[in-house]
C-alpha atoms as a PDB file:
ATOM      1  CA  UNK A   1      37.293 -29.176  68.446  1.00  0.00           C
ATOM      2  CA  UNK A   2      36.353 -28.236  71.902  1.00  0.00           C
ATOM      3  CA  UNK A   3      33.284 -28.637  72.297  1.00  0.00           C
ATOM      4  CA  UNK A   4      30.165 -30.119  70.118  1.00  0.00           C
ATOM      5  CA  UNK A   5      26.753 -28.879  71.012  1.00  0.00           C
ATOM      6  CA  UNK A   6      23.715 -28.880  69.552  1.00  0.00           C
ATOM      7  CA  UNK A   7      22.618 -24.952  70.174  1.00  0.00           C
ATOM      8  CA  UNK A   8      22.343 -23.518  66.693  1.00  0.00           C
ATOM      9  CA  UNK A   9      19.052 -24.910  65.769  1.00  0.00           C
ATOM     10  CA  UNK A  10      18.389 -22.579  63.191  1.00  0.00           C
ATOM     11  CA  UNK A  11      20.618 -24.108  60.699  1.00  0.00           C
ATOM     12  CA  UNK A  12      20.347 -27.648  62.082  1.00  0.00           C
ATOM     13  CA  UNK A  13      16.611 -29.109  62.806  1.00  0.00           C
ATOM     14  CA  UNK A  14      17.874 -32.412  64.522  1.00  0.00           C
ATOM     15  CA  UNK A  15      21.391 -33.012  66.983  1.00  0.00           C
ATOM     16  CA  UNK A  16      22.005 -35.846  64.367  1.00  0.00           C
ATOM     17  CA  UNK A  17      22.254 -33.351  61.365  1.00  0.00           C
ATOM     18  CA  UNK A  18      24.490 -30.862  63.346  1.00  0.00           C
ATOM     19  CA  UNK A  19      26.691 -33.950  64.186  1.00  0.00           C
ATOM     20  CA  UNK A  20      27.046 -34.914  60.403  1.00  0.00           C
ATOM     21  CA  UNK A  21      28.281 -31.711  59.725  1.00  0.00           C
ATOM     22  CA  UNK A  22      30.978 -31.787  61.655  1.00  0.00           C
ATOM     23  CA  UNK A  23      31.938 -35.979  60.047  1.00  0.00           C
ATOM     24  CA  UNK A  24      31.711 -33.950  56.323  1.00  0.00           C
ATOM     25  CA  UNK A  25      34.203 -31.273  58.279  1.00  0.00           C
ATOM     26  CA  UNK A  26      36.579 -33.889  59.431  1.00  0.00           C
ATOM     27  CA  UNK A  27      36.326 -35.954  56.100  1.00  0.00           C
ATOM     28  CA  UNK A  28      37.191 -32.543  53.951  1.00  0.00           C
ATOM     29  CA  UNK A  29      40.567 -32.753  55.305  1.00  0.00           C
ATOM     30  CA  UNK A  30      43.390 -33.043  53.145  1.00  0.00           C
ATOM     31  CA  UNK A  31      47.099 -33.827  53.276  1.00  0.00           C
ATOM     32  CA  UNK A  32      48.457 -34.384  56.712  1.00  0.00           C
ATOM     33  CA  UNK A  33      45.221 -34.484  58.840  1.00  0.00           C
ATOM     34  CA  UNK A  34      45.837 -32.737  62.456  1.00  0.00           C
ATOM     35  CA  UNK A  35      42.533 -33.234  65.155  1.00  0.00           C
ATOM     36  CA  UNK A  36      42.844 -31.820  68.320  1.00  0.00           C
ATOM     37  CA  UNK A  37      39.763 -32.547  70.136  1.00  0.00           C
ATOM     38  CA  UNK A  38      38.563 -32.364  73.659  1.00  0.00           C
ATOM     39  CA  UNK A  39      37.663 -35.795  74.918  1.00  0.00           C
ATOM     40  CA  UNK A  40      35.456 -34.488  77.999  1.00  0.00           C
ATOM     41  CA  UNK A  41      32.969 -33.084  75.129  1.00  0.00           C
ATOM     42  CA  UNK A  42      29.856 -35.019  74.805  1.00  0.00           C
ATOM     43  CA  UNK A  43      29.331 -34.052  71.494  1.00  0.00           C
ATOM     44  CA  UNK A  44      33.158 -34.923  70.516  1.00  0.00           C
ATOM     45  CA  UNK A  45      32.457 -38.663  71.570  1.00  0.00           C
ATOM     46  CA  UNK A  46      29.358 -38.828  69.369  1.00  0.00           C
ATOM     47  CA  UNK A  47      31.326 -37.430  66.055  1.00  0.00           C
ATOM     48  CA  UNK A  48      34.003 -40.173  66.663  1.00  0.00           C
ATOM     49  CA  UNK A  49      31.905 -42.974  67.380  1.00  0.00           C
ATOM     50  CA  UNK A  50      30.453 -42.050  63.591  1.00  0.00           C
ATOM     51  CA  UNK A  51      33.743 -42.133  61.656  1.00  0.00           C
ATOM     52  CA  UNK A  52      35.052 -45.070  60.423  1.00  0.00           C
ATOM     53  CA  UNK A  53      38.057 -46.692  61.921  1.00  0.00           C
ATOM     54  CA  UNK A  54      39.663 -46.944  58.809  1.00  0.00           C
ATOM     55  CA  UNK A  55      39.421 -43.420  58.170  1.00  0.00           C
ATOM     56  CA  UNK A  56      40.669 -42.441  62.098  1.00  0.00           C
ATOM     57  CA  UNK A  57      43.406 -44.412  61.455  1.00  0.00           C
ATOM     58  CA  UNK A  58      44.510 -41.909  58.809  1.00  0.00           C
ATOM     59  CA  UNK A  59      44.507 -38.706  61.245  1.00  0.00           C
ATOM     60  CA  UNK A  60      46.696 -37.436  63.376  1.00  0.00           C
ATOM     61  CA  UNK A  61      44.459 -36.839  66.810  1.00  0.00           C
ATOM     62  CA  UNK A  62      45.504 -34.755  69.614  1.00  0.00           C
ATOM     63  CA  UNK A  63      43.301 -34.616  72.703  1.00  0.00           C
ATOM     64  CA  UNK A  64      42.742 -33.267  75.988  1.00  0.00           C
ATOM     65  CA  UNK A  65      40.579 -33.453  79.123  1.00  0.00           C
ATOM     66  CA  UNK A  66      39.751 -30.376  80.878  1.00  0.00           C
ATOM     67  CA  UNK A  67      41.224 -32.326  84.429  1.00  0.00           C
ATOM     68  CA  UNK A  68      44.373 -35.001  83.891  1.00  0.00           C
ATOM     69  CA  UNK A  69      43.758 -37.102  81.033  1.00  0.00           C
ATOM     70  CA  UNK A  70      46.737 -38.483  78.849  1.00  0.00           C
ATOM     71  CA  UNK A  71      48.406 -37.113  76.003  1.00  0.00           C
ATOM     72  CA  UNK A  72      51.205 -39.137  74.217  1.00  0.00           C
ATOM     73  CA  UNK A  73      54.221 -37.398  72.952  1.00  0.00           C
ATOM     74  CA  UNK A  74      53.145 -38.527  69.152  1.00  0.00           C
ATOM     75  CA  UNK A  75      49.888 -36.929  69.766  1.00  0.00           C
ATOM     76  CA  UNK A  76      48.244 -40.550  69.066  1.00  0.00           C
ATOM     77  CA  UNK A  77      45.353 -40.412  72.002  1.00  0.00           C
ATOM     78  CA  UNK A  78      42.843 -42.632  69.757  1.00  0.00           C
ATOM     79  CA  UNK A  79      43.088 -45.207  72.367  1.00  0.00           C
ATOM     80  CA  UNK A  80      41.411 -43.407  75.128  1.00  0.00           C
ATOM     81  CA  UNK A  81      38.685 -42.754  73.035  1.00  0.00           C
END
């Protein structure tokens, strides 16, 4: 996920709503669960900060930053978060 933004307003009234979509996207995935996400993304910080630890826990995150930020060799990045 690169980027989260609230722009299609149409289908989505309120930010919130557009930002639950996207936890009910995440939480659809099955088997081994691969997240790359871009960390510089406002809207990326808001969807983690609304899953549950427990569940993070259970993916496999990858993440950038647009400038230097780090990436481990597992992929594991949920610490910068």
């Amino acid at each position: 996920m690169n980027n989260i933004e609230w722009i299609i307003r149409i289908f989505f009234p309120t930010e919130e709503a557009y930002v639950k979509s996207f936890v009910k996207f995440v939480h659809k995935l099955h088997g081994k669960k691969i997240v790359v996400l871009n960390f510089d993304s406002d809207g990326v910080k808001k969807l983690i900060s609304r899953l549950d630890k427990s569940f993070l826990k259970t993916l496999n995150v990858y993440g950038y930053r647009s400038l230097s930020g780090p990436v481990t060799e597992t992929g594991k990045v949920i610490n910068t978060i």
